[in-house]
Protein backbone atom coordinates (compact mmCIF):
# COMPACT_ATOMS: atom_id res chain seq x y z
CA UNK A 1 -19.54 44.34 122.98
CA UNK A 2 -19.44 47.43 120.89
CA UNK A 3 -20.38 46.62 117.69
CA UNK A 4 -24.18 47.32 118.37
CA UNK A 5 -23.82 50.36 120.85
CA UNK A 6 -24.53 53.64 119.36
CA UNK A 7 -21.77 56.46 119.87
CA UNK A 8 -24.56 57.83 122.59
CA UNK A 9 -24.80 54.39 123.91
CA UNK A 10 -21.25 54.53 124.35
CA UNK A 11 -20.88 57.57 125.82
CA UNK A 12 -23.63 57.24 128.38
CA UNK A 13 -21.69 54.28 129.81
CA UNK A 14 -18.31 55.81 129.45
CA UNK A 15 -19.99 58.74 132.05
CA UNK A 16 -21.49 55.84 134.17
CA UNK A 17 -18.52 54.58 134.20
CA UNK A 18 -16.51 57.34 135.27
CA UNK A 19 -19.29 58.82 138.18
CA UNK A 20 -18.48 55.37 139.56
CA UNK A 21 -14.95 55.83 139.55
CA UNK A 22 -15.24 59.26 141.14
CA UNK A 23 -17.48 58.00 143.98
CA UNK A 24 -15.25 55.05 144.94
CA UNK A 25 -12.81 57.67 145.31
CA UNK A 26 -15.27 59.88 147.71
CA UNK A 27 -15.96 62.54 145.44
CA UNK A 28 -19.80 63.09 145.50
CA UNK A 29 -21.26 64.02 142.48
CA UNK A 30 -23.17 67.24 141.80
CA UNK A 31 -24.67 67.53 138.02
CA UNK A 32 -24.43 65.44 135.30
CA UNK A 33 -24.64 66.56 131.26
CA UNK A 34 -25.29 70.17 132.86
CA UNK A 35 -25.68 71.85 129.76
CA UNK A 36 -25.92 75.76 128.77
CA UNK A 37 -25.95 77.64 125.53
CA UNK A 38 -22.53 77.34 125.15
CA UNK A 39 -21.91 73.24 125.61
CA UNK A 40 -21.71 71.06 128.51
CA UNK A 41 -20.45 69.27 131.03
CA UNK A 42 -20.29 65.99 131.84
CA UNK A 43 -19.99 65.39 135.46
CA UNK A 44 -19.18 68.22 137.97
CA UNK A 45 -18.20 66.85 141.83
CA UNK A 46 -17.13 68.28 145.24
CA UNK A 47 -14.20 66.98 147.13
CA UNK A 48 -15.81 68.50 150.48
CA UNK A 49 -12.88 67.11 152.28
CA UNK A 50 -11.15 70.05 150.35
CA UNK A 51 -13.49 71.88 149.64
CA UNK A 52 -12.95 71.55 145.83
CA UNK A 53 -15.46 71.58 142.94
CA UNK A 54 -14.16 68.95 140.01
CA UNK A 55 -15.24 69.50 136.45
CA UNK A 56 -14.65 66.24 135.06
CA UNK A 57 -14.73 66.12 130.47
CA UNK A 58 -15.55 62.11 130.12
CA UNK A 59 -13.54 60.46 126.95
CA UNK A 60 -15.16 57.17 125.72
CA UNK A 61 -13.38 55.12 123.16
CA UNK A 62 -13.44 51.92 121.62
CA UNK A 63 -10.35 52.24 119.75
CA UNK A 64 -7.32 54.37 119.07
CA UNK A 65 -8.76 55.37 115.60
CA UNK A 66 -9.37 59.25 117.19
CA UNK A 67 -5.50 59.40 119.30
CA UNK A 68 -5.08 58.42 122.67
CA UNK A 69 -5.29 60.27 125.80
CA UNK A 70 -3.44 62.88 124.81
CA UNK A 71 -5.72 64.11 122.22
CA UNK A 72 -8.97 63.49 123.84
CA UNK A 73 -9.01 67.39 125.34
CA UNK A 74 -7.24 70.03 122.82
CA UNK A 75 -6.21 73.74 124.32
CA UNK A 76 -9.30 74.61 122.98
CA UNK A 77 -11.56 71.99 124.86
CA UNK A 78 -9.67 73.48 128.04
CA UNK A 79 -10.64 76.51 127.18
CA UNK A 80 -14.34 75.79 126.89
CA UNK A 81 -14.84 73.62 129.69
CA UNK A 82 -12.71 76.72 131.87
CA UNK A 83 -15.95 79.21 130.43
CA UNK A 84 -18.70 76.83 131.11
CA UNK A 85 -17.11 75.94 134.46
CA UNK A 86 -17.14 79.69 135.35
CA UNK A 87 -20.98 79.69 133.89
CA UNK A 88 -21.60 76.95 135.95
CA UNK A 89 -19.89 78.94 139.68
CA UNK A 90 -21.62 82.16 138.81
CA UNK A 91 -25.06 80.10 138.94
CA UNK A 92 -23.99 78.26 142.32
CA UNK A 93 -24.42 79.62 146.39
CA UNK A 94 -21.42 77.41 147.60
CA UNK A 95 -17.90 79.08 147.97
CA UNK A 96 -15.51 76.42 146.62
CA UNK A 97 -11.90 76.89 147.83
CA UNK A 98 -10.41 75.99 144.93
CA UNK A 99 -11.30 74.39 140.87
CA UNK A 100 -10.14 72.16 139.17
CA UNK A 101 -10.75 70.64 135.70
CA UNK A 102 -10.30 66.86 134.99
CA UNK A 103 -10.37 64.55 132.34
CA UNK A 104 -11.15 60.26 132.04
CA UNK A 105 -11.01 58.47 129.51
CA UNK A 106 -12.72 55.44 129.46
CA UNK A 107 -10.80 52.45 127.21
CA UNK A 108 -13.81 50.06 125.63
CA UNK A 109 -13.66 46.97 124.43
CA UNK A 110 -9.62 46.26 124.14
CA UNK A 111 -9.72 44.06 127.69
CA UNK A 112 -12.72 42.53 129.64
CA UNK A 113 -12.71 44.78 131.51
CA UNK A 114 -12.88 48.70 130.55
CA UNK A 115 -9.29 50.96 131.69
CA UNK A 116 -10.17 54.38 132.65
CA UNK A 117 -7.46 56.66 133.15
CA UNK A 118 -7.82 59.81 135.09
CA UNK A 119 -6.08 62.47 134.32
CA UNK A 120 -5.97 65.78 137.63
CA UNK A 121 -5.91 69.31 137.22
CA UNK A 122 -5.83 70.03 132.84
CA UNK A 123 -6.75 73.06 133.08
């Protein structure tokens, strides 16, 4: 299944993917790939039943060769999701009760069907 897939191709459905999860679980989804001079993010989503803005980093892999879940989002990832989240509020009207950073990783190619993991509140 992956063999032909570019690491973009890849990617693009690990997000897909992953915005599906977060819908089925009612989250509605805001921006995608939002991007500013200093990176982006890949899916951003309100919980409006509390009021909550997600910023979701999206981990696609098809094997373990790069570490497991663990090492999909360093200190340092935290760290620059945290500043382009903050880029991200300063640019928005809504007044979010609370923030929260999230991370999925998206499992590809191992079973039939791909295993997504969801990970709340990194960072």
């Amino acid at each position: 299944m992956t063999g032909t897939q570019s690491r973009a191709e890849i990617g693009a459905l690990g997000e897909q993917l992953a915005a599906d999860h977060l819908s089925q679980l009612g989250l509605r989804v805001l921006a995608r790939n939002w991007r500013c001079r200093y990176g982006e993010l890949d899916i951003i989503v309100a919980d409006d039943a509390a009021r909550a803005v997600v910023f979701v980093e999206v981990k696609t892999r098809t094997s373990d060769q790069f570490g497991g879940v663990e090492q999909a989002v360093t200190a340092t990832k935290v760290r620059r999701l945290r500043r382009l989240a903050g880029i991200w509020l300063g640019q928005q009207q809504d007044n979010w009760a609370s923030v929260r950073i999230d991370v999925i990783t998206i499992r590809i190619g191992r079973r039939r069907t791909p295993e997504i993991t969801h990970i709340q509140g990194v960072g």
